[in-house]
Protein backbone atom coordinates (compact mmCIF):
# COMPACT_ATOMS: atom_id res chain seq x y z
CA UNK A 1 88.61 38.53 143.30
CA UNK A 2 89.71 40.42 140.55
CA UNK A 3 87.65 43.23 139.66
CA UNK A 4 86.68 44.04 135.72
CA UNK A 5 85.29 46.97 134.86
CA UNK A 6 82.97 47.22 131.39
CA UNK A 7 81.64 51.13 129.87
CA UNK A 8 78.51 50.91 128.84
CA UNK A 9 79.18 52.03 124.99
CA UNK A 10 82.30 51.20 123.33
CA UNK A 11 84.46 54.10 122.35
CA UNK A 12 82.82 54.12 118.76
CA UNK A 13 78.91 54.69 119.22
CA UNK A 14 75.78 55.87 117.33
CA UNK A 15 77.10 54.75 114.26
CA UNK A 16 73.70 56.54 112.89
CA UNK A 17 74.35 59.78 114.01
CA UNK A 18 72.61 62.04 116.47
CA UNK A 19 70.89 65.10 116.12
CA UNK A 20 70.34 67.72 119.10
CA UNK A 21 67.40 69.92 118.72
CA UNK A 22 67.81 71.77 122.48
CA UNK A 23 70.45 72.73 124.77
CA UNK A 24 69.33 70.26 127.09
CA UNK A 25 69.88 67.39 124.81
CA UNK A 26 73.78 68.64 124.41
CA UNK A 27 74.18 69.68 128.36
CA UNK A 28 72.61 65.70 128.90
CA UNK A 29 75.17 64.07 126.24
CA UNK A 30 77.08 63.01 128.57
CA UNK A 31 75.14 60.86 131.13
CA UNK A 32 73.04 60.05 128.24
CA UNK A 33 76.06 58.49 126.21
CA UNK A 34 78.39 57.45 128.93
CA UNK A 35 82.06 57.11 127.28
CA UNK A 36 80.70 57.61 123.80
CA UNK A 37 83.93 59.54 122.34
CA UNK A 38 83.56 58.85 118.97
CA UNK A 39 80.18 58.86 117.29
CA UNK A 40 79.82 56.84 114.24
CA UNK A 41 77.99 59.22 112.03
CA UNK A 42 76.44 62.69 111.11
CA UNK A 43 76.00 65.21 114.00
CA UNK A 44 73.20 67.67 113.38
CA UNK A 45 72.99 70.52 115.81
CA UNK A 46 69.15 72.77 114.95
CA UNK A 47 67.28 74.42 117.47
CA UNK A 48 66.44 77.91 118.62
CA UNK A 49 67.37 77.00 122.54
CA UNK A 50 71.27 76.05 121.56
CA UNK A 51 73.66 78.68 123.09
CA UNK A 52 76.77 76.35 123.50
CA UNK A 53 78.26 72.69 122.59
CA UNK A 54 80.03 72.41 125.67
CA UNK A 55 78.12 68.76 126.31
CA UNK A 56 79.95 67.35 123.63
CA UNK A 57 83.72 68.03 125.44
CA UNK A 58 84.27 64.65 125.36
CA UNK A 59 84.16 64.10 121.75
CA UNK A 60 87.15 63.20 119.70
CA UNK A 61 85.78 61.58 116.36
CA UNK A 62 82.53 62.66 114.40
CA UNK A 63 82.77 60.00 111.73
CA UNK A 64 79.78 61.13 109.37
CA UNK A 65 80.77 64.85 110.19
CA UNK A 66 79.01 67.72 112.19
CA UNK A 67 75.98 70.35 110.55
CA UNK A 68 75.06 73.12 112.81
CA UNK A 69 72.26 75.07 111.36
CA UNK A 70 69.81 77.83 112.23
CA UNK A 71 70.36 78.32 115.57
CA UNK A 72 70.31 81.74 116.53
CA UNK A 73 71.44 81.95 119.61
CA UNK A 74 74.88 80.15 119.38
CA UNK A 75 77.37 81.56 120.78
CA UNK A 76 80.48 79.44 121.15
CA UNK A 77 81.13 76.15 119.39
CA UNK A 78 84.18 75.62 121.48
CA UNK A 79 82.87 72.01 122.91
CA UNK A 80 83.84 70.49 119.79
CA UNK A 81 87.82 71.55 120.69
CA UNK A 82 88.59 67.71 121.18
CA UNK A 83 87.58 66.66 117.43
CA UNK A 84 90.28 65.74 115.40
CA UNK A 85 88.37 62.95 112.71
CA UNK A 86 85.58 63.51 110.79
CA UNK A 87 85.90 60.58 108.95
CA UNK A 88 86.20 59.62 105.30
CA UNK A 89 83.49 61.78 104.08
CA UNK A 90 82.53 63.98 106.85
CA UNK A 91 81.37 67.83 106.17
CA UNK A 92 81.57 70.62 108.29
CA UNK A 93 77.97 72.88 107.65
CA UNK A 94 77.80 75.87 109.72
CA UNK A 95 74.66 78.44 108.45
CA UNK A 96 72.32 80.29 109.94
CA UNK A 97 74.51 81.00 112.80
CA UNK A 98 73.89 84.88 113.43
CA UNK A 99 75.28 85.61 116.91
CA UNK A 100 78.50 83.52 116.41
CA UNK A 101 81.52 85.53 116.69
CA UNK A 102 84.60 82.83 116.58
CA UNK A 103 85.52 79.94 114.65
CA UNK A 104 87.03 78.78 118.12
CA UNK A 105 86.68 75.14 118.90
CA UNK A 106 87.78 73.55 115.49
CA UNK A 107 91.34 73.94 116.00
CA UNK A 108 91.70 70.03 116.03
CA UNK A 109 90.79 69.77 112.38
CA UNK A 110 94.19 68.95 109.87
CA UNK A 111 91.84 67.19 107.22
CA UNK A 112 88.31 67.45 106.04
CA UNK A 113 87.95 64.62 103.83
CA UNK A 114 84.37 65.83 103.05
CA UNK A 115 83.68 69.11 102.64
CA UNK A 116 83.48 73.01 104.93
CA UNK A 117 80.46 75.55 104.30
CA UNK A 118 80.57 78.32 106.05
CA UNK A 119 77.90 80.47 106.15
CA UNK A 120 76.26 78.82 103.24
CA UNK A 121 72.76 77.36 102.46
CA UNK A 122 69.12 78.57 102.64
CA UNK A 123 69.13 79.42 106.55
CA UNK A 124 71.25 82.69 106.65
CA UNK A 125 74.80 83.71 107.05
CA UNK A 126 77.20 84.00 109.84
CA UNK A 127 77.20 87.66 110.24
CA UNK A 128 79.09 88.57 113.52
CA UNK A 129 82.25 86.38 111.96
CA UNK A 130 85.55 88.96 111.26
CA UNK A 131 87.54 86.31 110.36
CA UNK A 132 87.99 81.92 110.43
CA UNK A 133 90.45 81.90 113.43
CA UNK A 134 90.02 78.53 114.89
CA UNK A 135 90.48 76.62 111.37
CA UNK A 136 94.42 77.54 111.97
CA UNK A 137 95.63 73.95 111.92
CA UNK A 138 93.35 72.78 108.82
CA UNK A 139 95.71 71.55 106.11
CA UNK A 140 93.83 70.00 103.22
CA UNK A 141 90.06 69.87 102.23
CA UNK A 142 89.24 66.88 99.99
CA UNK A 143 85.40 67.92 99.10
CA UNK A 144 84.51 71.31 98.64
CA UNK A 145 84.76 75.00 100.26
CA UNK A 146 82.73 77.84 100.52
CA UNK A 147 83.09 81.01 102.20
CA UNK A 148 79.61 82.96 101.87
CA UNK A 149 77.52 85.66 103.37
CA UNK A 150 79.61 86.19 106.35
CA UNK A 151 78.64 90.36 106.08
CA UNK A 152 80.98 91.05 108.69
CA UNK A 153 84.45 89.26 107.37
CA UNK A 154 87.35 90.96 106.51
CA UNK A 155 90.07 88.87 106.26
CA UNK A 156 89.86 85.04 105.53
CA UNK A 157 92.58 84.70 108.05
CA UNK A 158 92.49 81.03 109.58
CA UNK A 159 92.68 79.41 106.68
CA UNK A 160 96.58 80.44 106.34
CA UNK A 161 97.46 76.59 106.00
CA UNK A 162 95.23 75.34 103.44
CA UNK A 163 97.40 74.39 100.94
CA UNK A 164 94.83 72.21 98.40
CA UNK A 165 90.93 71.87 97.89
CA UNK A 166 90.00 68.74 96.00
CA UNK A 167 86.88 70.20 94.53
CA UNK A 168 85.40 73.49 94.03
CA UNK A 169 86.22 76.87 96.11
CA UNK A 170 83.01 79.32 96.40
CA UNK A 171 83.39 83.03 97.56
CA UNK A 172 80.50 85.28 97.27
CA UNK A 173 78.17 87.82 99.35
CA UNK A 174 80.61 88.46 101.97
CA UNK A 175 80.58 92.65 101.56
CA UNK A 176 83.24 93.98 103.82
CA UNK A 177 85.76 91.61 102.22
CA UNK A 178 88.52 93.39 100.60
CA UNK A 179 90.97 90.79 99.65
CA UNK A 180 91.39 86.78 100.24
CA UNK A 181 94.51 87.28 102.48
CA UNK A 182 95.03 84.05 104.69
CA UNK A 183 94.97 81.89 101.58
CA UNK A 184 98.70 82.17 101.32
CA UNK A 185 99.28 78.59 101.68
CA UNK A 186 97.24 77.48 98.41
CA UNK A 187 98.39 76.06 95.56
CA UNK A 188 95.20 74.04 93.89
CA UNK A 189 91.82 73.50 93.70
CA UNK A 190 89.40 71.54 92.15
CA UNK A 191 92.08 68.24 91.51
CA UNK A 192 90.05 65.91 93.75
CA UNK A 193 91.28 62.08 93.42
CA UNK A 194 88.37 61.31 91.03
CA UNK A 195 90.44 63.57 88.40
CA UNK A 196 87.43 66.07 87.93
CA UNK A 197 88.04 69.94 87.80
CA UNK A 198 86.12 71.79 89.91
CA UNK A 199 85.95 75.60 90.29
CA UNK A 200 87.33 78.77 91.93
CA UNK A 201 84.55 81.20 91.93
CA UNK A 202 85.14 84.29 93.37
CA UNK A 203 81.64 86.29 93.10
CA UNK A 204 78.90 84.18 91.94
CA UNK A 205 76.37 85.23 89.05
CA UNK A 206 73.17 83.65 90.81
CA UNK A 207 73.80 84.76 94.32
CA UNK A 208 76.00 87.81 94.34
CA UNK A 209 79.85 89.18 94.26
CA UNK A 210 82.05 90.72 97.18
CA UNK A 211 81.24 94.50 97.29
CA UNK A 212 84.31 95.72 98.63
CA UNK A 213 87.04 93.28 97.08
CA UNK A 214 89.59 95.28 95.48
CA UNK A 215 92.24 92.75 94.79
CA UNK A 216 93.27 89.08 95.10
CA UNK A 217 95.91 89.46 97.35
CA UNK A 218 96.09 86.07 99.54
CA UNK A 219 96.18 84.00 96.19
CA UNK A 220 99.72 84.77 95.28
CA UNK A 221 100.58 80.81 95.58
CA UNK A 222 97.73 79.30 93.74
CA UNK A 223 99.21 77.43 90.99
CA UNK A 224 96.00 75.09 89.21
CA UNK A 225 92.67 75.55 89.30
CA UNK A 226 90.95 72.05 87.94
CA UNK A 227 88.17 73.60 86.40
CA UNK A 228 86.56 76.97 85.70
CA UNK A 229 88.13 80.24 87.31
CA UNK A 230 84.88 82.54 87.84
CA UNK A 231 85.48 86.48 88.91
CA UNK A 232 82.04 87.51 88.68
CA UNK A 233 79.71 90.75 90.14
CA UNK A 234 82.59 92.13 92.15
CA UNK A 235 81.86 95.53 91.73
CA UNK A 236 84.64 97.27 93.39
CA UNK A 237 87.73 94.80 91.78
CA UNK A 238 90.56 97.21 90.82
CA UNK A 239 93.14 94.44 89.51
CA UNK A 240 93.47 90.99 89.45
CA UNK A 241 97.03 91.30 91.25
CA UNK A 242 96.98 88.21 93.28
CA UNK A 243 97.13 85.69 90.79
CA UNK A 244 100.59 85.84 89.40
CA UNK A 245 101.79 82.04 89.73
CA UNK A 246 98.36 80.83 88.03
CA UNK A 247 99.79 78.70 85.26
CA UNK A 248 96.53 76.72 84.46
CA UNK A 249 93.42 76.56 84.29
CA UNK A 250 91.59 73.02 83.38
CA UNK A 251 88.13 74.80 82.42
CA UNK A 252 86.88 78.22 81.36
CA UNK A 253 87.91 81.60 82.22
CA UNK A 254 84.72 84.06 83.13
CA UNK A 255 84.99 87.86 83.77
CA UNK A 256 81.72 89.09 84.28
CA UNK A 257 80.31 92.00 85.89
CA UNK A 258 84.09 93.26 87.55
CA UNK A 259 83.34 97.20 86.96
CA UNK A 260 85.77 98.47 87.58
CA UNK A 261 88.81 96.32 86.07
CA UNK A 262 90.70 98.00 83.09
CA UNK A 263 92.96 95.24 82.03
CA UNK A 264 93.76 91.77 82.97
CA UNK A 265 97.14 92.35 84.39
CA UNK A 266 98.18 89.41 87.01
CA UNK A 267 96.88 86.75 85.20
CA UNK A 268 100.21 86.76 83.02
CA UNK A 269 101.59 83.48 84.22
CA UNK A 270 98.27 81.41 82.87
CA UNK A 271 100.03 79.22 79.95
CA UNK A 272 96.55 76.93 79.25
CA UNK A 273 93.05 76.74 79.80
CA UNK A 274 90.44 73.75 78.85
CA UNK A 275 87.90 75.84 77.79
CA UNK A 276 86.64 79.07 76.73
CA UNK A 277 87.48 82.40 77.44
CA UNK A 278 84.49 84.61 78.16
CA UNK A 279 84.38 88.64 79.34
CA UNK A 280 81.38 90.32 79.04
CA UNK A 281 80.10 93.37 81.11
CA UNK A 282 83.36 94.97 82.19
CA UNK A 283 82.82 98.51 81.93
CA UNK A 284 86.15 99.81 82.07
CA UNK A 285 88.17 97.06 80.43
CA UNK A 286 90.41 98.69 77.75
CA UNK A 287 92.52 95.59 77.06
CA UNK A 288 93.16 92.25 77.40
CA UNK A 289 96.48 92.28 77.74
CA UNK A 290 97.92 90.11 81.28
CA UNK A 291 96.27 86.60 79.23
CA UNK A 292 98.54 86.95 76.45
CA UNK A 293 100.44 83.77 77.36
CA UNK A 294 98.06 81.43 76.65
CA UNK A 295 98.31 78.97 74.03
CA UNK A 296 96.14 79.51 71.69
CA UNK A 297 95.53 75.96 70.77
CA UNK A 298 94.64 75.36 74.36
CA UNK A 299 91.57 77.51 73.86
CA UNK A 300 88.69 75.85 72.85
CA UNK A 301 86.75 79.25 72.05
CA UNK A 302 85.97 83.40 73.28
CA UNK A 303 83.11 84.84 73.59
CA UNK A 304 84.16 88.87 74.34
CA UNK A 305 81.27 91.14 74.19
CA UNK A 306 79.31 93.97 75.97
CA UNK A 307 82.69 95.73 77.00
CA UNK A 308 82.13 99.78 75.87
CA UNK A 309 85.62 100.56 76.34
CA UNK A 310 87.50 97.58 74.98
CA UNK A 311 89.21 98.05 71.93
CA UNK A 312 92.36 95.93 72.02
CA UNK A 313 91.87 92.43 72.08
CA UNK A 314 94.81 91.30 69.52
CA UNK A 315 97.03 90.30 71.57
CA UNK A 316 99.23 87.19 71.46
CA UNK A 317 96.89 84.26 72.83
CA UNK A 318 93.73 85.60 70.91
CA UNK A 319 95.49 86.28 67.65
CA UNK A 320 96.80 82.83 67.76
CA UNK A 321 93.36 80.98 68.90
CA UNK A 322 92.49 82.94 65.48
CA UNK A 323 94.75 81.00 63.22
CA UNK A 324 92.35 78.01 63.10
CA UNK A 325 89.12 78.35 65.55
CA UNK A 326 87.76 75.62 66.42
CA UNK A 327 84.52 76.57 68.59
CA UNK A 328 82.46 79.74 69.66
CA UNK A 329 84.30 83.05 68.26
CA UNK A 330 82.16 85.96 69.66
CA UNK A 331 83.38 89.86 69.55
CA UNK A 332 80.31 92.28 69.98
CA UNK A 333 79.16 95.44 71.86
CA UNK A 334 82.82 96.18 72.57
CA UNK A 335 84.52 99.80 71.52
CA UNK A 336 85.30 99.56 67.93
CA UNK A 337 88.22 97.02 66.85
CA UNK A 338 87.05 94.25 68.90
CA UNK A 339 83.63 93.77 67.72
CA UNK A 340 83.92 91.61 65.32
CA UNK A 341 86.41 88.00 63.90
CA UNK A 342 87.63 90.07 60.87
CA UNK A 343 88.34 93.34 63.05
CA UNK A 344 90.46 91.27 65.49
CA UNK A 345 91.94 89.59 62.55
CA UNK A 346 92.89 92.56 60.96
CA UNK A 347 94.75 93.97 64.30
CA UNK A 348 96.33 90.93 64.37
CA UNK A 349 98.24 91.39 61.12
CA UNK A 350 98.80 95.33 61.82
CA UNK A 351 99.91 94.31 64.87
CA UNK A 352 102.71 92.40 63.29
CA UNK A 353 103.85 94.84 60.61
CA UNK A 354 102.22 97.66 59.39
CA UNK A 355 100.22 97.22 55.97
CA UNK A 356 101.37 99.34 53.52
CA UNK A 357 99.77 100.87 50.13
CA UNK A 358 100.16 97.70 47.33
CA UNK A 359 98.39 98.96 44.34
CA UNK A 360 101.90 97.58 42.49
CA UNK A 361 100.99 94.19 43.71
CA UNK A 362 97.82 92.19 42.50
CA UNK A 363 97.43 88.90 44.70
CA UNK A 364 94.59 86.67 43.08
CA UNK A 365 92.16 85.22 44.29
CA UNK A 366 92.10 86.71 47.25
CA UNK A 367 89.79 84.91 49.45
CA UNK A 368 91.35 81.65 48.40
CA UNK A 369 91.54 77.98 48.69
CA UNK A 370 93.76 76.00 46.60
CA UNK A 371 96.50 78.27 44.86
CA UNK A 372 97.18 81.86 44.65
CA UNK A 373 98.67 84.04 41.20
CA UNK A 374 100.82 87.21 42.49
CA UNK A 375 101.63 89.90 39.77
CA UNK A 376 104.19 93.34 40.03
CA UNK A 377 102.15 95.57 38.06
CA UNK A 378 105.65 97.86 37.63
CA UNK A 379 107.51 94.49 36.18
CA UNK A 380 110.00 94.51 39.04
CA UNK A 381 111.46 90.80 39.63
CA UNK A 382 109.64 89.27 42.55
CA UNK A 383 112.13 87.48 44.63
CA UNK A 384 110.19 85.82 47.75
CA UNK A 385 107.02 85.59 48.94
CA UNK A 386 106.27 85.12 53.13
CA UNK A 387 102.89 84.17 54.74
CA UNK A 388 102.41 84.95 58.27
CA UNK A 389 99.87 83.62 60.51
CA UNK A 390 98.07 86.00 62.74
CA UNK A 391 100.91 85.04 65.87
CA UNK A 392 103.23 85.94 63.29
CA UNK A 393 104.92 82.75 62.10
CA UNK A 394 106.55 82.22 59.50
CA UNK A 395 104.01 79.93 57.88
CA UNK A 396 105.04 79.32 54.20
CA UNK A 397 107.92 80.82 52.13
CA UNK A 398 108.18 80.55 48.06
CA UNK A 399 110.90 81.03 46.17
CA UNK A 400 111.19 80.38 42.29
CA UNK A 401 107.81 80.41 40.28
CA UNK A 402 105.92 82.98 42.42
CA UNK A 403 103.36 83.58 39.66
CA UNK A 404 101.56 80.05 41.10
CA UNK A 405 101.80 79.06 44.91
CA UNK A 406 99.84 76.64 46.29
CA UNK A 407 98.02 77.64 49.56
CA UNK A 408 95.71 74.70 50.10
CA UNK A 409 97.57 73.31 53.61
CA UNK A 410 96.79 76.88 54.97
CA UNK A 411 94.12 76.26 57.44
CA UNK A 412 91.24 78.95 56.95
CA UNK A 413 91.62 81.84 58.46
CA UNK A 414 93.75 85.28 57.74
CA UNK A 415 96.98 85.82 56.55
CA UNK A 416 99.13 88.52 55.98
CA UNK A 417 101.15 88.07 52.73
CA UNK A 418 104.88 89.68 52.12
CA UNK A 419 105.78 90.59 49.13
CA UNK A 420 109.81 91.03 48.53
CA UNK A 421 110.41 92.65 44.78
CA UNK A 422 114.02 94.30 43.57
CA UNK A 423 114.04 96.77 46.00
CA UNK A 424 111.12 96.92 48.08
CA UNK A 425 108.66 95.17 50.28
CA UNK A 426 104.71 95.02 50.29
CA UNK A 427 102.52 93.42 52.45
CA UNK A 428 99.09 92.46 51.64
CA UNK A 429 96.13 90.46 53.33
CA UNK A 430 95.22 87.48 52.22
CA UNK A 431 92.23 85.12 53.28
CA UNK A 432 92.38 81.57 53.07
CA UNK A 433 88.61 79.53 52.60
């Protein structure tokens, strides 16, 4: 006779899920579920009573992904150690976790197709965590990942590997947290396959910053961000060092509420953005000078205001954004020569070349539209006649009949008009309609 031998469940089982409310149900997994190794979908672990996971030992595939919510008491999640698939759109959802001290038991994860919260959500924080040992081997997240109120981190350490988030990266409320070192390994976020940005937000404006981030150290191999780049409410940021291979951003820029920030040094390497550039509420901001490398016709509009101490803002990016606007231009409550267009404007064009006294040069009209008349009131010989855009290139030259020059493919804006007679120069504003 020859003996044949038949499990009761296939290796792939409860393709609905299964949800464990006490630590009896997950010590009773096991004789409940004989050979189940890989459930089908979501695992929800909730319940006041759950101290361990150790039932689920056996486990190698949780195929709609595992949530572990408010349940105080945890203390180890190290029964999920044998997990290596969480399918093709499973999440990881820790929250609410407050005696949890370790990350230890999902070092099988490479991939998270879905998306990892930790410590976020409605139910509370992880607030014994120090750092995300036990994610050491996680590669790639294709969903989304946020880091929040974990009071007691200090290094994001674990996550050393991650090299690319598909969609947005949240960092907020976690207080002790003075840098993001042990995100050395990433180079993008937010270019999921769908080809939608999503965000890096470090410090979020309807749920708090990080009180004791100084710096953005860890970042230093982030290259795209797929959407908006959001530094907001973190209170203690001396420098935005951290960021120096940034070279583009696919939505806004936001700097809000970063206190203690004087200038925007580190974000040099940013060439474009897809949006708007918005600081407001920097109190010690002086300049803007580190996002001078933008293209300005990459911006699609600014919006600088509410910064007492910031008085240069005509730098290279802004002053050539200012040639020909095309959406929001906003420069208020700052120290004086950045609150308003026509101030920024007009450091633009100093910045370029110094304006001189020109009472022996009439330029008329002046604003104008179609054609401007230029006069040497002392009868010296005018020879040429340069406009400059407010980047400072070369944007039309005359030569000839310089009593009449036609302006009218100037797009609107400010100029600065050079003047080149017998023996002298003058240089003049001029304001096209």
């Amino acid at each position: 006779m020859i003996g044949i031998q038949f499990n009761l469940f296939s290796q792939d089982c409860l393709p609905w899920g299964v949800q464990f409310f006490t630590q009896q149900e997950i010590d009773d997994f096991q004789v409940n579920n004989p050979g189940c190794t890989e459930i089908g979908g979501l695992v929800t672990v909730f319940g006041p009573t759950i101290t361990n996971l150790d039932g689920l030992s056996t486990v190698t595939s949780m195929k709609g992904g595992i949530s572990i919510f408010d349940c105080p008491d945890l203390v180890s999640i190290e029964g999920l150690s044998n997990v290596s698939n969480l399918g093709p759109v499973g999440n990881v959802f820790l929250s609410g976790l407050p005696n949890l001290e370790s990350l230890a038991g999902l070092e099988g994860l490479d991939t998270i197709n879905g998306s990892l919260i930790i410590g976020g959500g409605s139910y509370g924080g992880i607030i014994q965590l120090e750092n995300l040992a036990g994610l050491n081997n996680l590669k790639a997240v294709g969903g989304y990942v946020e880091v929040s109120n974990c009071s007691a981190l200090t290094s994001l350490w674990g996550l050393h590997q991650l090299s690319s988030i598909g969609g947005r990266f949240n960092i907020f409320n976690n207080n002790l947290l003075p840098n993001l070192s042990g995100l050395e390994s990433l180079t993008s976020v937010g270019l999921n396959p769908a080809g939608t940005g999503d965000d890096l937000n470090i410090g979020n404006l309807g749920f708090g910053g990080n009180d004791s981030l100084q710096n953005l150290i860890g970042l230093n191999n982030l290259q795209t961000i797929g959407g908006d780049l959001n530094i907001n409410l973190n209170w203690n940021l001396q420098t935005l060092f951290g960021l120096q291979n940034l070279s583009s951003i696919g939505g806004n820029l936001h700097l809000f509420y970063n206190d203690q920030i004087t200038n925007l040094q580190g974000l040099e390497s940013i060439e474009s953005i897809g949006g708007n550039i918005e600081i407001a509420s920097c109190l010690n901001l002086e300049t803007l000078q580190g996002i001078e490398n933008i293209e300005g016709n990459s911006i699609e509009g600014i919006d600088i205001s509410m910064n007492p101490l910031l008085s240069e803002c005509d730098i290279q990016s802004i002053c050539s954004f200012l040639i020909s606007p095309t959406g929001i231009v906003t420069f208020e409550s700052n120290a004086p020569g950045c609150n308003s267009q026509e101030e920024v404007e007009a450091a633009c064009l100093t910045g370029f070349s110094e304006l001189e006294a020109v009472s022996s040069v009439t330029i008329f009209p002046n604003p104008a539209d179609e054609t401007i008349f230029i006069t040497a009131n002392n009868h010296q010989q005018i020879n040429v006649v340069n406009i400059y855009d407010l980047a400072g290139e070369l944007v039309l030259k005359a030569k000839g009949d310089l009593m009449n020059i036609k302006v009218n493919t100037l797009n609107p804006g400010m100029y600065l008009v050079e003047i080149v007679l017998e023996n002298q120069s003058y240089r003049q504003k001029l304001i096209i309609q």
